[in-house]
Protein backbone atom coordinates (compact mmCIF):
# COMPACT_ATOMS: atom_id res chain seq x y z
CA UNK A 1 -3.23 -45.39 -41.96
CA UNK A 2 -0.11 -47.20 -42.60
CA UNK A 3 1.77 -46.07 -39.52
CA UNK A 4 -1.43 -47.35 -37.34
CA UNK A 5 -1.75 -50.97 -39.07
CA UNK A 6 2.09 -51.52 -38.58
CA UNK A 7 2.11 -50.50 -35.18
CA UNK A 8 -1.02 -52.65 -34.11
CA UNK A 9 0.73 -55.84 -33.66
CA UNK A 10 3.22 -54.71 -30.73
CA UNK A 11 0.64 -52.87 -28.87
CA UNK A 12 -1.20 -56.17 -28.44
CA UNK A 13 2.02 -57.62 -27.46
CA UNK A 14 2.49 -54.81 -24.89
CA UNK A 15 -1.18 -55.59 -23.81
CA UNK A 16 -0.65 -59.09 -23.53
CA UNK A 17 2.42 -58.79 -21.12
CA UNK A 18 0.87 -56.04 -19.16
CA UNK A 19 -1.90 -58.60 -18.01
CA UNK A 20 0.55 -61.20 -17.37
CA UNK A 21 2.74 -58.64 -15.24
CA UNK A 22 -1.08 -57.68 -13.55
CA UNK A 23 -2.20 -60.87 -13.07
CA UNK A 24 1.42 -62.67 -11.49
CA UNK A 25 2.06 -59.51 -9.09
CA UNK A 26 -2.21 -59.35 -8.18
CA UNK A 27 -1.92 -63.15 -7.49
CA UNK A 28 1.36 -63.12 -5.52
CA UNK A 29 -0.49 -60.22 -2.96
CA UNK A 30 -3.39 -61.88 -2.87
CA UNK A 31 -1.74 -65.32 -1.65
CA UNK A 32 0.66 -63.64 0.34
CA UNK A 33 -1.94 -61.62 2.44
CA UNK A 34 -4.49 -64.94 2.64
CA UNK A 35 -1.04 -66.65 4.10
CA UNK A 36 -0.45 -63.43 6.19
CA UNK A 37 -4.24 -62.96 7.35
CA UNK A 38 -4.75 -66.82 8.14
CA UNK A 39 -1.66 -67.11 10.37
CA UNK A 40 -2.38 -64.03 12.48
CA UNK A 41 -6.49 -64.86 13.05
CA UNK A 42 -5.55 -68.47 13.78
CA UNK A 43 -3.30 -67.56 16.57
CA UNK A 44 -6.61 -67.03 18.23
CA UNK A 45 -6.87 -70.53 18.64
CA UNK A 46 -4.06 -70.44 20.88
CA UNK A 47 -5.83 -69.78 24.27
CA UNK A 48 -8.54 -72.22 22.49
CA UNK A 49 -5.45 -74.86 22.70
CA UNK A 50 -4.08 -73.46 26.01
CA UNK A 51 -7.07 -73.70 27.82
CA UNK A 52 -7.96 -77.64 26.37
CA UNK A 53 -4.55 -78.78 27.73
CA UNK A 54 -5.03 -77.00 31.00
CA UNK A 55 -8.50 -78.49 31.61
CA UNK A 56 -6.59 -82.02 30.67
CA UNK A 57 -3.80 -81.77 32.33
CA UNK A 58 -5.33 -80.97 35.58
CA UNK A 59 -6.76 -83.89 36.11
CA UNK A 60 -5.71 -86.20 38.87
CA UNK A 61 -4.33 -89.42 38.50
CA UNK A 62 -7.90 -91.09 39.83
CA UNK A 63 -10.45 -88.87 37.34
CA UNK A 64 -7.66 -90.01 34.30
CA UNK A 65 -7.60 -93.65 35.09
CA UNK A 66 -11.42 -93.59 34.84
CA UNK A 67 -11.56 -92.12 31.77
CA UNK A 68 -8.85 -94.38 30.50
CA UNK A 69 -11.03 -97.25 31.91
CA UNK A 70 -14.13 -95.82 30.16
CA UNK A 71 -12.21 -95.39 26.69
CA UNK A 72 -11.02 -99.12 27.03
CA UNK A 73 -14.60 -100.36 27.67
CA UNK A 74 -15.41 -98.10 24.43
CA UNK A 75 -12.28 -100.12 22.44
CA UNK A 76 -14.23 -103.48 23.66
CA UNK A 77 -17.96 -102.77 22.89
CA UNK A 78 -17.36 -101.17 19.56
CA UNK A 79 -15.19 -104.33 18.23
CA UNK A 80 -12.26 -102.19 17.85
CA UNK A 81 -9.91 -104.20 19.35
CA UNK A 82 -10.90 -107.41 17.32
CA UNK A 83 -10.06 -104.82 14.03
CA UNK A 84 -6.36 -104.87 15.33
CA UNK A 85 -6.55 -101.10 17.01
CA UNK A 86 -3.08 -99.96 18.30
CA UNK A 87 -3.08 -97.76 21.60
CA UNK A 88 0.21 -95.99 22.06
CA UNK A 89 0.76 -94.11 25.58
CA UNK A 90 3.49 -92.00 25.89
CA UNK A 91 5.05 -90.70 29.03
CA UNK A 92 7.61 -87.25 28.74
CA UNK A 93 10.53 -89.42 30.43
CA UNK A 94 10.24 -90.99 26.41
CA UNK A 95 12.03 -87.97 25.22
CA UNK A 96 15.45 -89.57 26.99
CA UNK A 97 15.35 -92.32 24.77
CA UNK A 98 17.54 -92.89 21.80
CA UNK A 99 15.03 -93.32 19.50
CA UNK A 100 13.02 -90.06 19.90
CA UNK A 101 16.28 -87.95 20.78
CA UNK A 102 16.97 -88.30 17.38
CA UNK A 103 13.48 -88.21 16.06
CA UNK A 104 12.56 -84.86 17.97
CA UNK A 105 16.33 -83.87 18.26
CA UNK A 106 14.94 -80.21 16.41
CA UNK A 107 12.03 -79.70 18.42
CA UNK A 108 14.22 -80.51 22.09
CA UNK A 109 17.29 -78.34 20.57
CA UNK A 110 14.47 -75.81 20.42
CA UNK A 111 12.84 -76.38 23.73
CA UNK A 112 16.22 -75.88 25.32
CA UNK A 113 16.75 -72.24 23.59
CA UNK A 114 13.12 -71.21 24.32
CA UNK A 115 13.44 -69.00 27.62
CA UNK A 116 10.40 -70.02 29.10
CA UNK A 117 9.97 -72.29 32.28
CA UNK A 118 8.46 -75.58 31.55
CA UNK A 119 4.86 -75.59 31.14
CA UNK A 120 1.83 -75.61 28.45
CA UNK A 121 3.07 -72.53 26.65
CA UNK A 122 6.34 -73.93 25.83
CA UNK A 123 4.88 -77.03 25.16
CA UNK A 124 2.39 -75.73 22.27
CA UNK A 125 5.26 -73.15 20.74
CA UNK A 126 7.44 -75.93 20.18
CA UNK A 127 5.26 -78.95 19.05
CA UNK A 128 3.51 -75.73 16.90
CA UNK A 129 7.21 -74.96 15.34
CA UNK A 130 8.17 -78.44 14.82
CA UNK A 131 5.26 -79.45 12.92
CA UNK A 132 7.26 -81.62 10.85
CA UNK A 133 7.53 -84.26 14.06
CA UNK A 134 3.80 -84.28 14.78
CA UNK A 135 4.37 -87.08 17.16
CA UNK A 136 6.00 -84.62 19.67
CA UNK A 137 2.94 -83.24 20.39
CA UNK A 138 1.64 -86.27 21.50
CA UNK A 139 4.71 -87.18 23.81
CA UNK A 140 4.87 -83.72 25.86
CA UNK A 141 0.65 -83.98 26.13
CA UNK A 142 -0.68 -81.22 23.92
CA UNK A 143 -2.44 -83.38 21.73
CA UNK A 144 -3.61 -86.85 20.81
CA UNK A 145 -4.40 -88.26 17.27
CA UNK A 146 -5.85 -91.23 15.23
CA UNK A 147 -4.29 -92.37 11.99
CA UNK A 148 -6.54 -94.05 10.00
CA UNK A 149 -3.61 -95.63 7.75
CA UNK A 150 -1.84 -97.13 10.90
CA UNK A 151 -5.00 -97.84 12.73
CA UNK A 152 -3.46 -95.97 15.66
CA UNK A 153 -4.86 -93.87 18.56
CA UNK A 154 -1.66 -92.34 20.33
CA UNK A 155 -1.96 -89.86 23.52
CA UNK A 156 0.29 -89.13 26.56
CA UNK A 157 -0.31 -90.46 30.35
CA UNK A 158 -0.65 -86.59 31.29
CA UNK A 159 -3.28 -86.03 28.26
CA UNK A 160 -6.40 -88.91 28.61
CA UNK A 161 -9.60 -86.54 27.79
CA UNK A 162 -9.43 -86.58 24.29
CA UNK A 163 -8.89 -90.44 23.76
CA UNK A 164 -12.82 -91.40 23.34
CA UNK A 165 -13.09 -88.53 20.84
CA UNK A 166 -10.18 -89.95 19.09
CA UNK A 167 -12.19 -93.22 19.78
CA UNK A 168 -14.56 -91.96 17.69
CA UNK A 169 -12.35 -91.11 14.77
CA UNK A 170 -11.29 -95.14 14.75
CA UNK A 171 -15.13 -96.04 14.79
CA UNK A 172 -15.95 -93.95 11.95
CA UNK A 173 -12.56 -95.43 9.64
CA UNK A 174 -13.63 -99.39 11.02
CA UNK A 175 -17.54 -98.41 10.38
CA UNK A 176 -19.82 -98.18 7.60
CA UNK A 177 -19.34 -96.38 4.47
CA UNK A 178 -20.70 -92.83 5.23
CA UNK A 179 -18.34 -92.63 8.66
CA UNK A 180 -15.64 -93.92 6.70
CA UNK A 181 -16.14 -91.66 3.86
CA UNK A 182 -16.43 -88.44 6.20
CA UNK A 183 -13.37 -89.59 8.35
CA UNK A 184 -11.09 -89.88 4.86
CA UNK A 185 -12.33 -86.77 2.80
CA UNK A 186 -10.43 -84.03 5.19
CA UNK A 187 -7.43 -86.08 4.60
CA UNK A 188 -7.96 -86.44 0.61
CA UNK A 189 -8.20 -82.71 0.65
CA UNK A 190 -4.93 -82.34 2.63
CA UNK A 191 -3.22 -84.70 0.89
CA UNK A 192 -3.79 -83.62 -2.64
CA UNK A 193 -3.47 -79.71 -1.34
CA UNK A 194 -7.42 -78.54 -2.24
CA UNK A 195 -7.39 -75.83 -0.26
CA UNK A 196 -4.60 -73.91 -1.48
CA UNK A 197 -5.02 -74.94 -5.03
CA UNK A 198 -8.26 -73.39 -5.13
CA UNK A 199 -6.99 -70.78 -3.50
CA UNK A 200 -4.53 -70.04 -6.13
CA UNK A 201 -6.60 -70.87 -8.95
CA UNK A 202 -9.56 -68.67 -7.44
CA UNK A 203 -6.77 -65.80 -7.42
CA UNK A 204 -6.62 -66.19 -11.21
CA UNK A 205 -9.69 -65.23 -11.90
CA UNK A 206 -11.15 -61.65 -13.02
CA UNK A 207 -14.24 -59.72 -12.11
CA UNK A 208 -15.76 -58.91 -15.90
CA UNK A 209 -18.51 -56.50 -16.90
CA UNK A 210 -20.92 -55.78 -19.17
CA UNK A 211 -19.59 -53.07 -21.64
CA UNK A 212 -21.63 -51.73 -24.22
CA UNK A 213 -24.59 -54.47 -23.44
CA UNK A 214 -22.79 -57.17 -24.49
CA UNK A 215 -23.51 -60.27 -22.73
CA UNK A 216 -21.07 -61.85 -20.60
CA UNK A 217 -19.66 -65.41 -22.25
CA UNK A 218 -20.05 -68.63 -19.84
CA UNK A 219 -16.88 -68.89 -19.31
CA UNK A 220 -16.70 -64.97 -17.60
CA UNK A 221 -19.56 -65.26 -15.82
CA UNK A 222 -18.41 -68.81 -14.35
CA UNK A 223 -15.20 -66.26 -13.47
CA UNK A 224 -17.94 -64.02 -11.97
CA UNK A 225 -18.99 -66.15 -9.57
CA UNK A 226 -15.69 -67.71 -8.44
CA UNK A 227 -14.43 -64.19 -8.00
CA UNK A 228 -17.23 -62.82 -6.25
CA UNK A 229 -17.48 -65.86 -3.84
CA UNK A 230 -13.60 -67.64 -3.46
CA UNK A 231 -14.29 -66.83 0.47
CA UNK A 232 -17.30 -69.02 0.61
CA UNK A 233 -16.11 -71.81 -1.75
CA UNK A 234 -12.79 -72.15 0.35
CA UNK A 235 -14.85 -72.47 3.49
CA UNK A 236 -16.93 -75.24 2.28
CA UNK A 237 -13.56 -76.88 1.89
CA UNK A 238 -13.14 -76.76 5.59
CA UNK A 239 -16.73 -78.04 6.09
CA UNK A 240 -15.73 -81.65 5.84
CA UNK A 241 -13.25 -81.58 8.74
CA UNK A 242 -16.25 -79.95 11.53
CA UNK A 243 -18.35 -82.45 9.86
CA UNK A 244 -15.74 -85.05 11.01
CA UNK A 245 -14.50 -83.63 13.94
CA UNK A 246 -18.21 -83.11 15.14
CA UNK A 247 -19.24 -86.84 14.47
CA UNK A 248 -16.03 -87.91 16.41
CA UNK A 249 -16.87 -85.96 19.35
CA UNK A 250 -20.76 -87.45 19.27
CA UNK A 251 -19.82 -91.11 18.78
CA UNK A 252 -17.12 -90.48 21.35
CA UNK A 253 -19.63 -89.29 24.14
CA UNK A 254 -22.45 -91.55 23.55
CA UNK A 255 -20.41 -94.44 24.13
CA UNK A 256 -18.71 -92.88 27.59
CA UNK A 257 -21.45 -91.12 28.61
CA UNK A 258 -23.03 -93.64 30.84
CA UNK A 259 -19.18 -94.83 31.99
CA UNK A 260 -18.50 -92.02 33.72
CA UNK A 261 -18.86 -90.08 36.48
CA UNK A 262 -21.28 -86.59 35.57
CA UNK A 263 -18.66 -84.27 36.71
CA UNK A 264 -16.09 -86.11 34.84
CA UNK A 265 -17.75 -86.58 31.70
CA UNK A 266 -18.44 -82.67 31.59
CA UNK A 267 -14.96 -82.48 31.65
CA UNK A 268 -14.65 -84.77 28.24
CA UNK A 269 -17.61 -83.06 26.79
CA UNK A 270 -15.99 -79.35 27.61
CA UNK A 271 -13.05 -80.39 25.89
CA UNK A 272 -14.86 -81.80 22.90
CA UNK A 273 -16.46 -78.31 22.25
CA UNK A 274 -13.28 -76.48 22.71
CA UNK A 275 -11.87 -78.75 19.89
CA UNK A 276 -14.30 -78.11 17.92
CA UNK A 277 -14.64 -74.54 18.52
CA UNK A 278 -10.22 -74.44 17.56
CA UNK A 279 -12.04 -75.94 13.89
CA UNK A 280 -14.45 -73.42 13.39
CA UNK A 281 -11.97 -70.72 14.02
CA UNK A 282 -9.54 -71.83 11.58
CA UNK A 283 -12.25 -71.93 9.12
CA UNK A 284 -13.50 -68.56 10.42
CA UNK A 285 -9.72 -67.70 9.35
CA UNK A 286 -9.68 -69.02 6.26
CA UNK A 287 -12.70 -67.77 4.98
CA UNK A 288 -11.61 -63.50 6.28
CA UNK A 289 -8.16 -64.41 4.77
CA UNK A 290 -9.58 -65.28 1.73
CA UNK A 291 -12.04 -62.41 0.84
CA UNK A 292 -8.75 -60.25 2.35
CA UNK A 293 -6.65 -61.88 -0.69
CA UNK A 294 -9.46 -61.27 -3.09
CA UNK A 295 -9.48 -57.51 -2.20
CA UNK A 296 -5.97 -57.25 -2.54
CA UNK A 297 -5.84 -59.16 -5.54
CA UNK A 298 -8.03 -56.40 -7.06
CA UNK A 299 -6.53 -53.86 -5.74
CA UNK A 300 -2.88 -54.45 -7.15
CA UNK A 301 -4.23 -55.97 -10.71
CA UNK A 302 -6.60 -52.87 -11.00
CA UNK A 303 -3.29 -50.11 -9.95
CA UNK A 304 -1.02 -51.95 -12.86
CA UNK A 305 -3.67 -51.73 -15.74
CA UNK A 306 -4.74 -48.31 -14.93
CA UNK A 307 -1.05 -47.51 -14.88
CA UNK A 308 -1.02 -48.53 -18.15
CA UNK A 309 -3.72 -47.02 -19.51
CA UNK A 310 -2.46 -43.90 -18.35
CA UNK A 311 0.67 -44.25 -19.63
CA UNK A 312 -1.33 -45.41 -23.55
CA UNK A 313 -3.11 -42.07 -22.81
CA UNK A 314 -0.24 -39.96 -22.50
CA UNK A 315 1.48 -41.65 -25.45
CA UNK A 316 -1.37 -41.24 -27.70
């Protein structure tokens, strides 16, 4: 009896650091494969991308200036321009310039390695792998953006299909409060790192169970139902950006709509879905990369504690 009272205290010690030791190594699998399972399903969104730039890009120098006519008349009737809207247009010969040779000097030292001829391929890889000059993109024509903070719609000369969509986006931030509201929560939640917080603090989390009959405390069954759905709360974090993206893309193409040319404005709408569709699949990816990090999770915590219960076993 003695022997088993003096010897209590260290095995809960033991215990203690065993779940520690479970927990840290289930959590680092579990955020490593959501990291892992998220990169490789969103390269799907590269011929999503590809084929969005092609469709742009292949538009003649007419069917672009009357889309760039149609997104000015949009700047005009919404009141944008009296709310101090900045349009920046960017043409590749910018990349000689002093200015963005040192700005993108990482992404052009890169471009110049890449063995690949010129073209949309080489343009995505690099503006993808030099995501710390965003503005790149913009420049070579593989994307256009809005920023709400500068009250900026920027785009290149070779890349005018996505400027009422991004239109759209500056109507929602100089609208009323709901558009506002929906255009700033993606950023909040990208700024403040939501998604991967949750991520990691979903990871924490155990699955518990009733042993014996014993009812489950709030606190474990709140664990419960994190565990059991961490896929399905981390793609309602996503929600907020198709919300956005969707309402930029509908204010976008009511006001063009009756500026344009049918064919043409197919074109605009095409691209709009495609956009959209490159949103959907990242959330797609994030909620399979999740539930893949949950089932690893599991699978390494469960492998170290039954470890160690075999090795209490043999002991005893």
């Amino acid at each position: 009896m003695i022997t088993s009272v003096n010897s209590s205290p260290p095995k809960n010690n033991h215990n203690c650091k065993h779940e520690i030791k479970a927990q840290v190594a289930g959590l680092s699998c579990g955020y490593v494969t959501a990291k892992l399972s998220n990169t490789l399903l969103s390269s799907a969104n590269l011929p999503i991308g590809y084929q969005i730039v092609k469709n742009a890009r292949s538009l003649d120098e007419k069917t672009n200036k009357k889309i760039f006519e149609a997104f000015d008349i949009m700047l005009e009737k919404t009141g944008l321009k009296n709310k101090n809207i900045k349009v920046e247009i960017f043409t590749r010969s910018a990349l000689e310039l002093p200015e963005f040779k040192k700005k993108f000097r990482q992404a052009i030292a890169y471009d110049q390695k890449l063995n690949l001829k010129p073209g949309i391929i080489k343009d995505i890889i690099v503006s993808d792998t030099c995501r710390n000059t965003p503005e790149y993109a913009y420049v070579v024509g593989v994307n256009a953006g809005y920023n709400f903070i500068s009250n900026r719609i920027a785009f290149a000369d070779n890349f005018i299909t996505p400027t009422p969509h991004e239109a759209g986006h500056a109507v929602m931030n100089n609208g009323k409060y709901i558009d506002k509201l929906i255009n700033k929560i993606p950023y909040l939640i990208r700024r403040f790192n939501i998604l991967p917080a949750t991520l990691m603090l979903g990871l924490l989390t155990r699955k518990y169970e009733n042993k014996g009959n014993k009812e489950l405390s709030p606190i474990q069954k709140a664990e419960n139902f994190i565990h059991n759905n961490l896929s399905l709360i981390t793609g309602a974090i996503t929600v907020p950006t198709l919300v956005m993206e969707g309402r930029a893309s509908w204010i976008g193409e009511e006001h063009v709509k009756p500026l344009l040319p049918k064919n043409i404005f197919k074109n605009v709408k095409i691209n709009n879905r495609l956009g959209l569709m490159s949103y959907a699949a990242s959330s797609c990816a994030t909620v399979i990369g999740t539930h893949l990090a949950v089932k690893a999770k599991d699978k390494i915590y469960n492998k170290i504690l039954a470890s160690k219960n075999k090795t209490t076993t043999a002991t005893a």
